[in-house]
C-alpha atoms as a PDB file:
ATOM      1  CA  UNK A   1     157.746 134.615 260.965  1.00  0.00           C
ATOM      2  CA  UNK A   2     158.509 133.767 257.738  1.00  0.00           C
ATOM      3  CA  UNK A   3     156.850 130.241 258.232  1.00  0.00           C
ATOM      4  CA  UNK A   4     153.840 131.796 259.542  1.00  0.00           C
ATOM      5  CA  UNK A   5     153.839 134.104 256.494  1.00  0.00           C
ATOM      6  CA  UNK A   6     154.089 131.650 253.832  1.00  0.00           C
ATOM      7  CA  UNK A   7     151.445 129.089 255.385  1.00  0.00           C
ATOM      8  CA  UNK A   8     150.922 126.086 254.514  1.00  0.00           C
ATOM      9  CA  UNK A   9     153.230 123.462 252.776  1.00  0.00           C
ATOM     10  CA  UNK A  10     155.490 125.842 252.610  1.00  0.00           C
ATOM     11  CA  UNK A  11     155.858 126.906 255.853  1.00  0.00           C
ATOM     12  CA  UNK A  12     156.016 123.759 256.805  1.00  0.00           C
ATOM     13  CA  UNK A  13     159.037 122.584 254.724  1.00  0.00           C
ATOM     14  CA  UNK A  14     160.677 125.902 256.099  1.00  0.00           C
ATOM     15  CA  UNK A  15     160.542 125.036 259.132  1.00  0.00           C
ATOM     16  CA  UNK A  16     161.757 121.297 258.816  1.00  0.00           C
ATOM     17  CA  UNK A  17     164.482 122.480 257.089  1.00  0.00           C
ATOM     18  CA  UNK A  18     165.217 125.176 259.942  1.00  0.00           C
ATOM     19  CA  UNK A  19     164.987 121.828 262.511  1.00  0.00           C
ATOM     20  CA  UNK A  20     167.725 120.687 260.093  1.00  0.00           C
ATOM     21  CA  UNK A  21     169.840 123.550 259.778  1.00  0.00           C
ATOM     22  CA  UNK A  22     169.533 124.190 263.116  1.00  0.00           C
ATOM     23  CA  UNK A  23     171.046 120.387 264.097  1.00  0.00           C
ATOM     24  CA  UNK A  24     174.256 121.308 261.412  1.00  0.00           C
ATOM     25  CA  UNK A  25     174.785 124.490 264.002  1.00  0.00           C
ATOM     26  CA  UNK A  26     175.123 122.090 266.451  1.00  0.00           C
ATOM     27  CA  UNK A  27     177.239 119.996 265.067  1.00  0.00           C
ATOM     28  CA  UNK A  28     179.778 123.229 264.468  1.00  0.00           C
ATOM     29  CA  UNK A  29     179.871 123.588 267.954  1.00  0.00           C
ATOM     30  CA  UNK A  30     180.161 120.084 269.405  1.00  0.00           C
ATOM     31  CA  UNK A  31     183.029 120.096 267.286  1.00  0.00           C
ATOM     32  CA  UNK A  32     184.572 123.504 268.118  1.00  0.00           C
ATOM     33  CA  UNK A  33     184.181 123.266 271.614  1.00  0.00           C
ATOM     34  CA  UNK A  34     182.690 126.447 271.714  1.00  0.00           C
ATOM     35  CA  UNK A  35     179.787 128.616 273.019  1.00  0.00           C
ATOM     36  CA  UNK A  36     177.816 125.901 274.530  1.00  0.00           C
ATOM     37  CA  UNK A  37     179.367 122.832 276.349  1.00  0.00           C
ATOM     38  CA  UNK A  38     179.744 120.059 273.928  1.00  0.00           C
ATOM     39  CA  UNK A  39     176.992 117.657 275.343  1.00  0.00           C
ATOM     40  CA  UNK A  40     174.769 120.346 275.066  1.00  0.00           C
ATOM     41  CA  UNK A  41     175.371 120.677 271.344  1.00  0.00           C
ATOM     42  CA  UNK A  42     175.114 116.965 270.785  1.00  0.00           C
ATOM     43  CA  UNK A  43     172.037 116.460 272.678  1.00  0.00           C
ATOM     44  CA  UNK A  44     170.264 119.188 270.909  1.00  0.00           C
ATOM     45  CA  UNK A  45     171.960 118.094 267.165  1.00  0.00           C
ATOM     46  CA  UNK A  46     169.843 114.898 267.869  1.00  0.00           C
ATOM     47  CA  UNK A  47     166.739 116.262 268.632  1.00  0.00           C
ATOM     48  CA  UNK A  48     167.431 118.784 266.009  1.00  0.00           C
ATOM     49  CA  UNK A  49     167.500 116.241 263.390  1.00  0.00           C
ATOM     50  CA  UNK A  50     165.154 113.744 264.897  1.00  0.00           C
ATOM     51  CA  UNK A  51     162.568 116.440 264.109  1.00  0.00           C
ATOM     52  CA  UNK A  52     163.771 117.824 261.163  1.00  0.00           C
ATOM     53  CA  UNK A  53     163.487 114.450 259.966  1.00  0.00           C
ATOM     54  CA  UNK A  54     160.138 113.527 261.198  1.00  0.00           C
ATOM     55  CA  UNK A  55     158.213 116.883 259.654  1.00  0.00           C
ATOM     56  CA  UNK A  56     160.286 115.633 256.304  1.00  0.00           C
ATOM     57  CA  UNK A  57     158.905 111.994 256.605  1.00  0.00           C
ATOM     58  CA  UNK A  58     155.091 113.378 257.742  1.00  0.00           C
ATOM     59  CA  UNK A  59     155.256 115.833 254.424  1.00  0.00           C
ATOM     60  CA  UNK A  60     156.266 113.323 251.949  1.00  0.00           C
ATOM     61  CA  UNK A  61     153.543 110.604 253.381  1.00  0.00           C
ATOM     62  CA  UNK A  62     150.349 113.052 253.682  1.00  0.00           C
ATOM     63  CA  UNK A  63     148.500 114.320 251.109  1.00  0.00           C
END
């Protein structure tokens, strides 16, 4: 909601960096063991970051 809120560049750096944050959640439990089973967690800590990343690289290259 917050994303939504703020609009625009903003909102969109928000929500890369929720991607990101996100994948770091992941990693905590890939490496606990715990919650989710630990393929789970690494399979969505990729995607995670492989999106995080991409919104970072498509806001730094558009105008």
């Amino acid at each position: 909601m917050a994303a939504v809120t703020l609009g625009g560049d903003t909102g969109r750096w928000l929500v890369a960096l929720g991607w990101l944050a996100h994948a770091g959640w992941d990693a905590v439990h890939h490496r606990r063991d715990e919650v989710v089973p630990r393929g789970y967690a690494e399979w969505c800590g990729i995607l995670d970051t492989a999106l995080g990343v991409t919104m970072i690289l498509f806001l730094l290259t558009t105008p």
